[in-house]
Protein backbone atom coordinates (compact mmCIF):
# COMPACT_ATOMS: atom_id res chain seq x y z
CA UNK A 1 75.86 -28.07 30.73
CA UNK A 2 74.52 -28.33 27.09
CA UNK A 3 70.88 -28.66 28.78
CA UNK A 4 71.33 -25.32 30.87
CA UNK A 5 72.80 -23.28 27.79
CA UNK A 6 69.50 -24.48 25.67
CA UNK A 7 67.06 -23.58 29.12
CA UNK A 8 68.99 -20.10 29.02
CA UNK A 9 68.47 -19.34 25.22
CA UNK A 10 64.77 -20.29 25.40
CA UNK A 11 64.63 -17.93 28.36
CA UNK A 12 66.40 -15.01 26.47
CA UNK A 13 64.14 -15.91 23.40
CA UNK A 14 60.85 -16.00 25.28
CA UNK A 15 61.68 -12.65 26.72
CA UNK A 16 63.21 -10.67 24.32
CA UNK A 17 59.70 -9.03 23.28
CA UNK A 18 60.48 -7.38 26.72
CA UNK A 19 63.79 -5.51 26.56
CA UNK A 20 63.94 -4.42 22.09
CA UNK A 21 64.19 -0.41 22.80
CA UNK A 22 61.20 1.34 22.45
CA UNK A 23 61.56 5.13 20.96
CA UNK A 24 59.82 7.87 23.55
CA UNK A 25 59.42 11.38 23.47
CA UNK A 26 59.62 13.13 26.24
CA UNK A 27 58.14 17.06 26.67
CA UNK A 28 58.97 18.19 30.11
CA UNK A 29 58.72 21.06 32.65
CA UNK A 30 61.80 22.66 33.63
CA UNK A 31 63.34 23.14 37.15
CA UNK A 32 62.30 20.38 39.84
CA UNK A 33 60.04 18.67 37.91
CA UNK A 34 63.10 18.29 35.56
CA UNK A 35 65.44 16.28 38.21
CA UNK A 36 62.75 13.77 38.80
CA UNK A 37 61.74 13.36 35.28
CA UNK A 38 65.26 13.18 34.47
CA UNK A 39 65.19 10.05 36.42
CA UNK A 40 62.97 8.46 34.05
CA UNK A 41 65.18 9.48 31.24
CA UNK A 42 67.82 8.13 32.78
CA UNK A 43 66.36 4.38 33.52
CA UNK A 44 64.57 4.21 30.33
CA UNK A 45 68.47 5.15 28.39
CA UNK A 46 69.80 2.27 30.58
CA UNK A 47 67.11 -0.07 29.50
CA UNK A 48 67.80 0.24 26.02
CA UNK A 49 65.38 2.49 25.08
CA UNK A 50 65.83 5.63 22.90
CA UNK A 51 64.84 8.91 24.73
CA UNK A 52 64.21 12.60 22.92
CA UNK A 53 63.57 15.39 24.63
CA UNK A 54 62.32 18.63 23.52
CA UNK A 55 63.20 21.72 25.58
CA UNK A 56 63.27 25.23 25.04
CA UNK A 57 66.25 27.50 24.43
CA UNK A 58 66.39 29.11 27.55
CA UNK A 59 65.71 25.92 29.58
CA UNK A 60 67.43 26.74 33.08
CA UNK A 61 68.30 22.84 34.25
CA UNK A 62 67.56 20.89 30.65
CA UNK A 63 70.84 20.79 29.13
CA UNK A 64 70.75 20.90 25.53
CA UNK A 65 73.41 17.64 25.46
CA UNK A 66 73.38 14.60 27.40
CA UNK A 67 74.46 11.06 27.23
CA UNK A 68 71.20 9.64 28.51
CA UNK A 69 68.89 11.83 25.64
CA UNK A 70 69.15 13.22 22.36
CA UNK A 71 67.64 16.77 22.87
CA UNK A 72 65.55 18.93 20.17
CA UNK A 73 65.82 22.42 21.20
CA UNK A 74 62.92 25.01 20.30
CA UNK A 75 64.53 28.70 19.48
CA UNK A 76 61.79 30.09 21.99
CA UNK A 77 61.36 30.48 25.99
CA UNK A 78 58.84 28.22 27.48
CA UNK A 79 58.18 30.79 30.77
CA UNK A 80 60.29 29.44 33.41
CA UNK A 81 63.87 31.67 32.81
CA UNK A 82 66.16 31.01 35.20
CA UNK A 83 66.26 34.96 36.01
CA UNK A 84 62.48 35.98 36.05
CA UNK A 85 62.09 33.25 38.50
CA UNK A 86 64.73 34.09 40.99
CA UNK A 87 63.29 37.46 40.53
CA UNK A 88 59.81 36.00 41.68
CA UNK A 89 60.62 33.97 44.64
CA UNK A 90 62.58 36.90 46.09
CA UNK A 91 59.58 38.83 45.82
CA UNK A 92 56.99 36.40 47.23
CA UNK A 93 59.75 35.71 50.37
CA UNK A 94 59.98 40.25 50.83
CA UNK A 95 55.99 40.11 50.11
CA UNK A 96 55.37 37.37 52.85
CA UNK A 97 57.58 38.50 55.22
CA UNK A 98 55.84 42.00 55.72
CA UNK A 99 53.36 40.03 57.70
CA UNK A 100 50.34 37.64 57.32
CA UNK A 101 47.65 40.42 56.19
CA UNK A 102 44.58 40.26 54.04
CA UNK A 103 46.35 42.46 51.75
CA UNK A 104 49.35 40.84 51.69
CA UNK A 105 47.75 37.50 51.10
CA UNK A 106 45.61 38.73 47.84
CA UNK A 107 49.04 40.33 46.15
CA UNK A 108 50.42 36.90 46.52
CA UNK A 109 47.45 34.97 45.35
CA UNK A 110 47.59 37.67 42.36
CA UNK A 111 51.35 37.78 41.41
CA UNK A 112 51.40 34.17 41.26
CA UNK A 113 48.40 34.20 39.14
CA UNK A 114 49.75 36.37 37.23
CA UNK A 115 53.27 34.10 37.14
CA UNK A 116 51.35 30.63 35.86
CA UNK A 117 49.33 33.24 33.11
CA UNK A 118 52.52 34.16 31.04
CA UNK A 119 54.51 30.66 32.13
CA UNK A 120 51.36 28.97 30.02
CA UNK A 121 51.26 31.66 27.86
CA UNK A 122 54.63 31.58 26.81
CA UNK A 123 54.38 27.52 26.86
CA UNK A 124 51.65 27.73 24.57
CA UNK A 125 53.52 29.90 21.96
CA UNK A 126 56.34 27.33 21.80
CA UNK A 127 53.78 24.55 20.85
CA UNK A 128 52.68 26.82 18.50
CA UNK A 129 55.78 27.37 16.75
CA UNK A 130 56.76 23.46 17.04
CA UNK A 131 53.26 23.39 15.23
CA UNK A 132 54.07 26.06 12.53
CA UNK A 133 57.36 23.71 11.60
CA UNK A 134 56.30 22.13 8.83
CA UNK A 135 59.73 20.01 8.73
CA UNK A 136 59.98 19.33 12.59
CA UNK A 137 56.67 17.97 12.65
CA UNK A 138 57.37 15.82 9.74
CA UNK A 139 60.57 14.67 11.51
CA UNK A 140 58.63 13.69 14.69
CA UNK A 141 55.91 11.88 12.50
CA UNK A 142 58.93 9.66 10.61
CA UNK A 143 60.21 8.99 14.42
CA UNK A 144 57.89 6.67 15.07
CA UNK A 145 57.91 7.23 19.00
CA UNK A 146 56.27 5.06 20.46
CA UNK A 147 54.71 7.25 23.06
CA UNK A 148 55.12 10.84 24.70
CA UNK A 149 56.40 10.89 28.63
CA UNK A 150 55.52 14.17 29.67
CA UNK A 151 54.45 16.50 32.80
CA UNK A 152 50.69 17.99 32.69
CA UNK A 153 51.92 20.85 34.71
CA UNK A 154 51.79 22.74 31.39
CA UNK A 155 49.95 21.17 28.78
CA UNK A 156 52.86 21.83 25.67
CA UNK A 157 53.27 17.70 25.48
CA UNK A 158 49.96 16.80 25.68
CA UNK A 159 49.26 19.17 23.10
CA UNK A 160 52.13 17.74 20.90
CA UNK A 161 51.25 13.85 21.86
CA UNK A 162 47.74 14.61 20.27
CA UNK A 163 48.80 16.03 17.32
CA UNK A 164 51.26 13.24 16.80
CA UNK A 165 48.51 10.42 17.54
CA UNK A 166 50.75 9.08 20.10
CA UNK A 167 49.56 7.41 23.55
CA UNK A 168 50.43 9.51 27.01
CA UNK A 169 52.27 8.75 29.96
CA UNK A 170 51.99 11.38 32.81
CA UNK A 171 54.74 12.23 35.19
CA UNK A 172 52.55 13.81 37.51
CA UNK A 173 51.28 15.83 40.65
CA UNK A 174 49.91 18.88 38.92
CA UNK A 175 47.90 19.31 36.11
CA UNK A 176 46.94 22.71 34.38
CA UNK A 177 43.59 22.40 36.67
CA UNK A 178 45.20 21.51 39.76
CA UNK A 179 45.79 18.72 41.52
CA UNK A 180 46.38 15.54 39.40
CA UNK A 181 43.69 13.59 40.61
CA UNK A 182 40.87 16.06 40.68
CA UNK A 183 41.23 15.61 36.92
CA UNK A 184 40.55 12.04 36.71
CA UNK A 185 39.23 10.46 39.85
CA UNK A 186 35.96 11.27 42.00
CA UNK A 187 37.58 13.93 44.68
CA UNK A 188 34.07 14.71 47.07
CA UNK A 189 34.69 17.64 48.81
CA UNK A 190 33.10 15.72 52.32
CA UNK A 191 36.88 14.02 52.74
CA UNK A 192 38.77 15.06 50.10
CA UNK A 193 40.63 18.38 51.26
CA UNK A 194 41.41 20.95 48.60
CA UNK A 195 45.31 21.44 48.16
CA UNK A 196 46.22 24.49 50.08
CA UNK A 197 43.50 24.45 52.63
CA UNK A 198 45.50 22.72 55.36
CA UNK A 199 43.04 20.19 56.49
CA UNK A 200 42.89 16.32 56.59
CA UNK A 201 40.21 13.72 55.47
CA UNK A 202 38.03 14.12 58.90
CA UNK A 203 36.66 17.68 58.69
CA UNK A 204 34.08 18.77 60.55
CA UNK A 205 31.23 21.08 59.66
CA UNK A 206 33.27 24.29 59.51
CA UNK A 207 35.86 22.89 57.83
CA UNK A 208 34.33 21.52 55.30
CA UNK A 209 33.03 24.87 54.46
CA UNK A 210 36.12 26.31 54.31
CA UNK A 211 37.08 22.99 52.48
CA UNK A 212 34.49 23.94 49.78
CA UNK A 213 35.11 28.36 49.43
CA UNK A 214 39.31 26.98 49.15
CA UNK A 215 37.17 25.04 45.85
CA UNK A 216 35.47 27.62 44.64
CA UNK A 217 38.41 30.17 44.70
CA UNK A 218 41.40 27.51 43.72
CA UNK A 219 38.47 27.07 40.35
CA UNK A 220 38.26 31.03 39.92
CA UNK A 221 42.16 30.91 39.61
CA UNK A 222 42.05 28.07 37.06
CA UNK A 223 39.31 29.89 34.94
CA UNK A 224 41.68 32.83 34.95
CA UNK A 225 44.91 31.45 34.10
CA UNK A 226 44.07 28.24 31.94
CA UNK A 227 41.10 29.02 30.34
CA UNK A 228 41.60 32.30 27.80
CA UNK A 229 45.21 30.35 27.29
CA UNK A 230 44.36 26.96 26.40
CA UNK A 231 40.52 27.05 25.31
CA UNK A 232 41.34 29.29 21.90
CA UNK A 233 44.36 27.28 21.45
CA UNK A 234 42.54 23.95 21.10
CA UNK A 235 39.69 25.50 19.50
CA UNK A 236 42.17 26.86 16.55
CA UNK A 237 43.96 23.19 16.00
CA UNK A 238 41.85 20.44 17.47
CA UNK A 239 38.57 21.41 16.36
CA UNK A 240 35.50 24.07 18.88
CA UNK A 241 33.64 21.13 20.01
CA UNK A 242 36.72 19.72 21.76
CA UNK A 243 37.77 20.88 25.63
CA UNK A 244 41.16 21.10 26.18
CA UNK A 245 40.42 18.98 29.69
CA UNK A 246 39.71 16.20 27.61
CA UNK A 247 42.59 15.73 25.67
CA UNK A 248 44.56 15.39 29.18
CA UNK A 249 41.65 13.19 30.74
CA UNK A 250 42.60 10.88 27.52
CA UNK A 251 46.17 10.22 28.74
CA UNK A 252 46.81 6.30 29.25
CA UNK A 253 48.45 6.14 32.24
CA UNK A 254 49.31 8.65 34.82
CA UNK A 255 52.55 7.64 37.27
CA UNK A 256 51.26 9.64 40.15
CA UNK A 257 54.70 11.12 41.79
CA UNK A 258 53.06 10.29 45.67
CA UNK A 259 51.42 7.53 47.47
CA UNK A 260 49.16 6.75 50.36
CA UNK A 261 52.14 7.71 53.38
CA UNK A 262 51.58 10.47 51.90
CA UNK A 263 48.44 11.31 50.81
CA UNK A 264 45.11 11.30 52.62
CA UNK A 265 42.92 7.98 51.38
CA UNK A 266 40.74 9.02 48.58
CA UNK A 267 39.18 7.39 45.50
CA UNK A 268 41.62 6.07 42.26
CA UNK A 269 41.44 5.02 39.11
CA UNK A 270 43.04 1.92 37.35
CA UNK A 271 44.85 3.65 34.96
CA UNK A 272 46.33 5.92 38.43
CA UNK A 273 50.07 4.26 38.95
CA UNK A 274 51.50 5.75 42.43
CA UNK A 275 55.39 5.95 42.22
CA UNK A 276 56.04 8.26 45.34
CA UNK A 277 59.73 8.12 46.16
CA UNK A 278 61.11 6.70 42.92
CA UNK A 279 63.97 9.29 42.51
CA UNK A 280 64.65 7.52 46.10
CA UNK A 281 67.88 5.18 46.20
CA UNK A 282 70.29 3.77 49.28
CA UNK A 283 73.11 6.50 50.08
CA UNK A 284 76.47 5.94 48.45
CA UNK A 285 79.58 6.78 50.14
CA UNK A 286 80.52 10.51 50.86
CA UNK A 287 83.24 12.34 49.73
CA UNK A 288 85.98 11.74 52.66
CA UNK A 289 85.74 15.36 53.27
CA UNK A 290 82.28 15.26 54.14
CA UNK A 291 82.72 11.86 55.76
CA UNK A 292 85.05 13.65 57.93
CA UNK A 293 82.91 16.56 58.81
CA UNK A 294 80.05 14.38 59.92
CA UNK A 295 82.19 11.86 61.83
CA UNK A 296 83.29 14.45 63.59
CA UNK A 297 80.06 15.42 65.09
CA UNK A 298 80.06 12.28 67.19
CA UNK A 299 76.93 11.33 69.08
CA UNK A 300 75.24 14.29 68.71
CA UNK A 301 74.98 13.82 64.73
CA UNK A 302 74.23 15.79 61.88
CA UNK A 303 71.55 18.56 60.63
CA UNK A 304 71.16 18.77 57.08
CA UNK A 305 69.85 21.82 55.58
CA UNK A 306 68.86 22.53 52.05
CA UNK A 307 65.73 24.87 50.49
CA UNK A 308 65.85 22.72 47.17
CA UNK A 309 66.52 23.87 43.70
CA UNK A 310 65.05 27.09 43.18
CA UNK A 311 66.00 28.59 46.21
CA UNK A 312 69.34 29.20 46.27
CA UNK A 313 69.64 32.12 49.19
CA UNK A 314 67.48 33.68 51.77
CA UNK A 315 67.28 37.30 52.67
CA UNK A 316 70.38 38.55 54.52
CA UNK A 317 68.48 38.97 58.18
CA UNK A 318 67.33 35.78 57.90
CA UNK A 319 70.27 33.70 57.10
CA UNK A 320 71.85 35.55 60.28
CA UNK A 321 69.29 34.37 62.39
CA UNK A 322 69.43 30.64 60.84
CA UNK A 323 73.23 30.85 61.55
CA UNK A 324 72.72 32.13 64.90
CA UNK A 325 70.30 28.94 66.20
CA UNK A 326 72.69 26.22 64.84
CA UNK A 327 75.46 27.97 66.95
CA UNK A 328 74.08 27.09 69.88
CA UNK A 329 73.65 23.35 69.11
CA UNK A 330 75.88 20.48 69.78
CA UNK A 331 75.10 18.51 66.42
CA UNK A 332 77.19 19.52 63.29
CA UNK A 333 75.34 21.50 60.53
CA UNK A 334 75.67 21.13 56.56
CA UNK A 335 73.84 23.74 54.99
CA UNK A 336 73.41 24.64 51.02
CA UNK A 337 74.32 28.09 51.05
CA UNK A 338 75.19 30.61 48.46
CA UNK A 339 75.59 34.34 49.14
CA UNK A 340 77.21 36.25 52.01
CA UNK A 341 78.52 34.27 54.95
CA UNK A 342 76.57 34.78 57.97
CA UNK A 343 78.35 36.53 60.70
CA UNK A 344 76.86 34.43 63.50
CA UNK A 345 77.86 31.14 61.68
CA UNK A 346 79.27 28.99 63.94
CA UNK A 347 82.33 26.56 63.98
CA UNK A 348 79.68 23.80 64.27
CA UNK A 349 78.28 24.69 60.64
CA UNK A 350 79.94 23.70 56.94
CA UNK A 351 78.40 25.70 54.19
CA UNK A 352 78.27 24.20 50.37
CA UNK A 353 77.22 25.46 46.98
CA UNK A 354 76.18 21.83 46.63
CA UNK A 355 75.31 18.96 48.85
CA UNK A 356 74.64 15.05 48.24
CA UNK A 357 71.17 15.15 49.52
CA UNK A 358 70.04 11.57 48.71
CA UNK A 359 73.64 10.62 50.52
CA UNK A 360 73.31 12.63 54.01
CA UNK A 361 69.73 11.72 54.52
CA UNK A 362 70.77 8.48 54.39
CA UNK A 363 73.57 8.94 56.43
CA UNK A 364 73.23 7.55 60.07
CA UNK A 365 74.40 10.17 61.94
CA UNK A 366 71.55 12.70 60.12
CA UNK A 367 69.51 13.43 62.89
CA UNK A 368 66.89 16.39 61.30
CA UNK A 369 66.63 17.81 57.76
CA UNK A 370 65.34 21.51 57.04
CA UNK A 371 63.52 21.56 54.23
CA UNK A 372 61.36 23.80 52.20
CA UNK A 373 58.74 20.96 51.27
CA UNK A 374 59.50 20.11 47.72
CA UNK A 375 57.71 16.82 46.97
CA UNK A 376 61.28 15.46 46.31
CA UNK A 377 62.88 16.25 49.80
CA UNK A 378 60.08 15.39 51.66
CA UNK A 379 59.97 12.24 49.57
CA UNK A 380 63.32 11.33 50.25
CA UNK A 381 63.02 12.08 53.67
CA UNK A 382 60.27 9.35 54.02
CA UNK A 383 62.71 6.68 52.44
CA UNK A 384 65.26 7.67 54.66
CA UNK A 385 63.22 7.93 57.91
CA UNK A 386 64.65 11.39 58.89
CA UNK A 387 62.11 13.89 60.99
CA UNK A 388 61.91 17.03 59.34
CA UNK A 389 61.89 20.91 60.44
CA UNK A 390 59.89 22.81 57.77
CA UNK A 391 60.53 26.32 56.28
CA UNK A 392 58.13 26.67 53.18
CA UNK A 393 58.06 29.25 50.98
CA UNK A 394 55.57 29.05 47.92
CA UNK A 395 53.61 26.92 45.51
CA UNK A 396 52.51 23.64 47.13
CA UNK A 397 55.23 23.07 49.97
CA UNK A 398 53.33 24.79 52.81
CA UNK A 399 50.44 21.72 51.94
CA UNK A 400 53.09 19.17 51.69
CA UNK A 401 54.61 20.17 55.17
CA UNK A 402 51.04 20.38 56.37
CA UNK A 403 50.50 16.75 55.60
CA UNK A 404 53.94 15.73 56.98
CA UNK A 405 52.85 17.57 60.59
CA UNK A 406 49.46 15.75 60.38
CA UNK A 407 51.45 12.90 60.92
CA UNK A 408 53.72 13.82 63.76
CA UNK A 409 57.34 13.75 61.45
CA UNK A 410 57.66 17.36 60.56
CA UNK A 411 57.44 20.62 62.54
CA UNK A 412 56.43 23.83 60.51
CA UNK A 413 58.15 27.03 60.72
CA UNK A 414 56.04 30.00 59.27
CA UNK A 415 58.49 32.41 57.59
CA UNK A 416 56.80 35.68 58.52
CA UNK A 417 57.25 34.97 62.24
CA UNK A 418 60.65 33.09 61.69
CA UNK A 419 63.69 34.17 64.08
CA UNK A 420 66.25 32.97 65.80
CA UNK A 421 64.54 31.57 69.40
CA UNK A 422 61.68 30.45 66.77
CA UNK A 423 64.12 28.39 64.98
CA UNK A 424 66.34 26.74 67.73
CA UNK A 425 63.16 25.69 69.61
CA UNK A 426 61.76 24.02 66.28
CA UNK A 427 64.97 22.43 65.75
CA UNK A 428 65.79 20.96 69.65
CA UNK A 429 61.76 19.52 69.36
CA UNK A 430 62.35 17.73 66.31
CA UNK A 431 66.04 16.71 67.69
CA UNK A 432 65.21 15.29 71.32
CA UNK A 433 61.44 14.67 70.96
CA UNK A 434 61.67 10.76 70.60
CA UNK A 435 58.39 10.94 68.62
CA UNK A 436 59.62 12.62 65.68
CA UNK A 437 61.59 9.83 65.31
CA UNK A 438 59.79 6.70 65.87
CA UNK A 439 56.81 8.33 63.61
CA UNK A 440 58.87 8.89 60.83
CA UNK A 441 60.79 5.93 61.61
CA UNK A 442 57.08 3.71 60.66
CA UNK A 443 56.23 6.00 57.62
CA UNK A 444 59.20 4.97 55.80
CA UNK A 445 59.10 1.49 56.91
CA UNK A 446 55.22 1.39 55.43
CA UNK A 447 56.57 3.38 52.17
CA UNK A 448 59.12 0.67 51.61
CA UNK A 449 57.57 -2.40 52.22
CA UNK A 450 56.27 -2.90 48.07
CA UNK A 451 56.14 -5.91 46.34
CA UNK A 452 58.38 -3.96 43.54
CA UNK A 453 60.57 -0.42 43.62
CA UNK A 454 58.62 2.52 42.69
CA UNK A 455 61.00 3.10 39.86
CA UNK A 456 60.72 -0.64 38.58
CA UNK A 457 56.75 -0.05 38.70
CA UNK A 458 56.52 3.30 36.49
CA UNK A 459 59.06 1.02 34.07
CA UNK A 460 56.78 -1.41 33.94
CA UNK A 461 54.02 0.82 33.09
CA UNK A 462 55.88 2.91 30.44
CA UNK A 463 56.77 -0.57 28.61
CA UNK A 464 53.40 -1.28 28.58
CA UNK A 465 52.09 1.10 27.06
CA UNK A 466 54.84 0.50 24.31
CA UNK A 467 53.84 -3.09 24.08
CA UNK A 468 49.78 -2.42 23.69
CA UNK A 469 50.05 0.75 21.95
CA UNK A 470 48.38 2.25 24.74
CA UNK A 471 46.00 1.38 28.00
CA UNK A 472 42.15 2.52 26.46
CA UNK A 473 41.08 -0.41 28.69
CA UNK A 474 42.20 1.37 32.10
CA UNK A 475 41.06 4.69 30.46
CA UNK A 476 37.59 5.73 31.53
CA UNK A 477 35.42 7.26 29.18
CA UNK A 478 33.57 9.69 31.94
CA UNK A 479 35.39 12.48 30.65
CA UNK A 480 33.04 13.03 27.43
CA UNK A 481 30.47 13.07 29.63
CA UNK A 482 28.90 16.48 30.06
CA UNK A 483 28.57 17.56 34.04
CA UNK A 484 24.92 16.99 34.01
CA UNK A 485 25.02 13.59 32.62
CA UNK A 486 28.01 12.48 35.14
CA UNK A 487 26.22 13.82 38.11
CA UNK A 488 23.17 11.71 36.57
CA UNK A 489 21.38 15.28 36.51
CA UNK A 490 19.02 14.02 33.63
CA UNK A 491 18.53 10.66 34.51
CA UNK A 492 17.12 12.47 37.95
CA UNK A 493 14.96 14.66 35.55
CA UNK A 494 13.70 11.94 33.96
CA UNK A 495 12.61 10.18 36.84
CA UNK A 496 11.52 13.30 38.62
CA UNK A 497 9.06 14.19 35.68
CA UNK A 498 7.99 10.46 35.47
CA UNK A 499 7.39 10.43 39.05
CA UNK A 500 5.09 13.91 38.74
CA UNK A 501 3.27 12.22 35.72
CA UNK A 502 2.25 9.78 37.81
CA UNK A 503 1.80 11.73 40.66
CA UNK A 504 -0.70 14.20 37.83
CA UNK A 505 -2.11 10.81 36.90
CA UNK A 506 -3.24 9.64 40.48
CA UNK A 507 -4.64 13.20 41.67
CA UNK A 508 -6.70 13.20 38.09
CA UNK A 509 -8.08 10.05 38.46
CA UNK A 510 -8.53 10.50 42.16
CA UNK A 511 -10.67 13.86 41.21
CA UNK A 512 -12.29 11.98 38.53
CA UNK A 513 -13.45 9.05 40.55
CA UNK A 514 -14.49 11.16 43.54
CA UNK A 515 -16.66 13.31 41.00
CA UNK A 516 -18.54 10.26 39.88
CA UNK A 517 -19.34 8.98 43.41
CA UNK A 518 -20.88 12.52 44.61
CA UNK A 519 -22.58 12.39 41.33
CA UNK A 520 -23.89 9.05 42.45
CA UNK A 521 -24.52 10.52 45.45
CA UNK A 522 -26.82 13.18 44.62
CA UNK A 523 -28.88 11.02 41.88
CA UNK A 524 -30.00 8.43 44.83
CA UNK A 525 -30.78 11.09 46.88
CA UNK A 526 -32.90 12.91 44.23
């Protein structure tokens, strides 16, 4: 016994360089990005670390007090209030809805330009003013973080990470360029399909043509909202010879929020550490309510139904017709709901403010879930192994749903065209087509079978950079490279010019030599 107390100390000693409480600072983006970050927050609190988080005053879902954070809150908006955004997405759904047109299509490409302009914008002028603080920035030097955690969506905490001379960890999909791996990693455009182009990693010739104008115009819409917002900005506090790119290409590690079940096979980087699904977690108990409700639906099971966090009701037509298609099905129907009751709801359907979404999917009477395509649902979905029916709406979830119908788990609904037959006939596919199913059924099984839990991996990650003060060994240094010396553009000059100095060389001496031998030539004859 005395032997196995002194075995467990040494353990606890040897280790305890592993669990003393690191201090991080987290800048984050508000609405979904928020409840999956907040998940970090969260675990890193319960591992004995100390977590600050800086928000805005009119965050929407960062609440200014929690037991998991201590919060500093900026007397400025950071762009994404609660009410301008609700006042956008009903927009884009009455703009979309009036039909698939040319026209239609460039007012949504341009009010959503025109969305991400002021959301940086406004972003930009609250870094500004955390800048301007003289005694705030003083308070976050004496911190001592030991890092900043935050989401390159909008560049605020990579921005205040540099300024502090503290290493970055990325939550990440998006960048302020895109994509999060077309800022770090090689992304051909052969197999590497632009977001929002709908196509997989085996395009033909077409395609890939299409592949590369989606390129061309998804980099005329980063020029136009990032550039005249974040290239005087750096310029003004960072110094003119430094690109704003660069300062997020210099992050140390970046917890990619997706994975290989989910995204086509492309090339990484070391310092690239996927965590798709780690919000993910086995179902607790429901409420015996709800327990009730889905018990009651028997053999026929359950459709969940939920359009995610920033969608909280559809147009009134459409709702009607949503209603009217889960009437006329045997399973039992919990939908997130608010606004006016449908009057073709059916006895078979329970409407909630709020639903357990992580709980029903993992429920095993849930037979389908109807989802927008947030990277969250559809992420939870996989873990779950539920078949999905797909109703996107904006921003990336039409790609995401896209990918999902690639591989034969999700069927796609497009809005404009959306009605009632539409609907049902989506729904009974995904419910008695066995396929759905048994696809969905081997995604999840390949997404769970890790040597360690997504969660437990970004952990690891985050703690190491706290240990090393950093990762600059994972970090590659292409990104001070100038485009023609990573494309090896003057290296090929070099050689080129070489190559035609020799080539000038040869054809001179080959003139000169066959001068000499006619003048030969003509003195033996003569």
């Amino acid at each position: 016994m005395y032997r196995l107390t002194l075995l467990n100390l040494a353990l606890l000693l040897c280790s305890s360089s592993f669990v003393n409480g690191g201090k991080v600072l987290v800048f984050p983006l508000d609405g979904s990005h928020w409840v999956n970050m907040n998940v970090i927050v969260e675990e890193l609190y319960a591992r004995g670390h100390e977590v600050t988080v800086v928000r805005p005053s009119d965050a929407w879902y960062i609440k200014p007090e929690s037991p998991h954070y201590k919060a500093i809150t900026i007397n400025t908006s950071a762009g994404f209030e609660k009410e301008n955004f609700e006042l956008y997405v009903t927009r884009t759904l009455n703009m979309r809805r009036r039909g698939a047109s040319f026209w239609t299509r460039l007012c949504l490409e341009y009010d959503l330009m025109t969305q991400f302009y002021k959301m940086h914008e406004q972003g930009l002028k609250m870094v500004e003013d955390i800048f301007e603080d003289d005694k705030l920035m003083q308070s976050l030097n004496d911190a001592k973080y030991d890092l900043v955690l935050t989401d390159p969506a909008t560049g605020g905490g990579v921005l205040l990470g540099h300024r502090l001379g503290l290493p970055l960890v990325f939550n990440v999909r998006w960048t302020i360029q895109g994509e999060g791996h077309q800022a770090i990693a090689p992304s051909p455009l052969s197999y590497i399909p632009v977001p929002g182009s709908e196509l997989t990693d085996r395009m033909t010739f077409i395609q890939r043509v299409k592949n590369l104008l989606y390129y061309i115009i998804s980099s005329f819409q980063i020029w136009y909202i990032t550039e005249p917002n974040y290239k005087p900005f750096v310029h003004r506090h960072f110094g003119k010879d430094v690109h704003y790119m660069e300062l997020f290409q210099a992050a140390d590690i970046w917890l990619m929020r997706n994975d290989f079940t989910f995204e086509f096979p492309r090339p990484t980087m070391p310092n690239i550490v996927y965590m798709s699904g780690f919000q993910c977690k086995p179902s607790k108990p429901l409420p015996k309510e709800l327990e009730d409700f889905v018990q009651s639906s028997g053999e026929h099971g359950v459709i969940v139904m939920t359009l995610g966090t920033l969608v909280e009701q559809l147009p009134e037509d459409l709702t009607e017709d949503i209603a009217a298609a889960f009437a006329e099905l045997p399973q039992k129907v919990i939908w997130r709901h608010k606004g006016k009751k449908p009057s073709t709801l059916g006895n078979n359907t329970l409407l909630l403010d709020w639903l357990p979404q992580n709980d029903l999917l993992g429920h095993p009477k849930t037979k389908v879930f109807v989802a927008h395509g947030g990277t969250n649902g559809v992420q939870e979905a996989i873990y779950h192994g539920v078949p999905l029916v797909g109703l996107p709406l904006m921003f990336d979830q039409q790609d995401n749903f896209f990918r999902m119908a690639s591989r034969g788990v999700a069927k796609v609904v497009d809005i404009v065209k959306v009605n009632k037959d539409i609907f049902l006939e989506a729904l009974k596919e995904v419910l008695y087509e066995p396929s759905y199913k048994e696809k969905m059924k081997e995604l999840s099984s390949l997404h769970r079978d890790q040597p360690m839990k997504p969660l437990d991996r970004a952990m690891f990650w985050i703690e190491f950079v706290m240990r090393h003060k950093g990762a600059a060994h994972l970090r590659t240094e292409s990104y001070k490279m100038s485009m023609i010396q990573y494309h090896s553009i003057d290296v090929l000059g070099f050689l080129l010019a070489i190559v035609l100095l020799l080539f000038a060389v040869f054809i001179s001496a080959g003139k000169f030599l066959w001068k000499k031998i006619l003048h030969r030539s003509k003195a033996k004859e003569e």
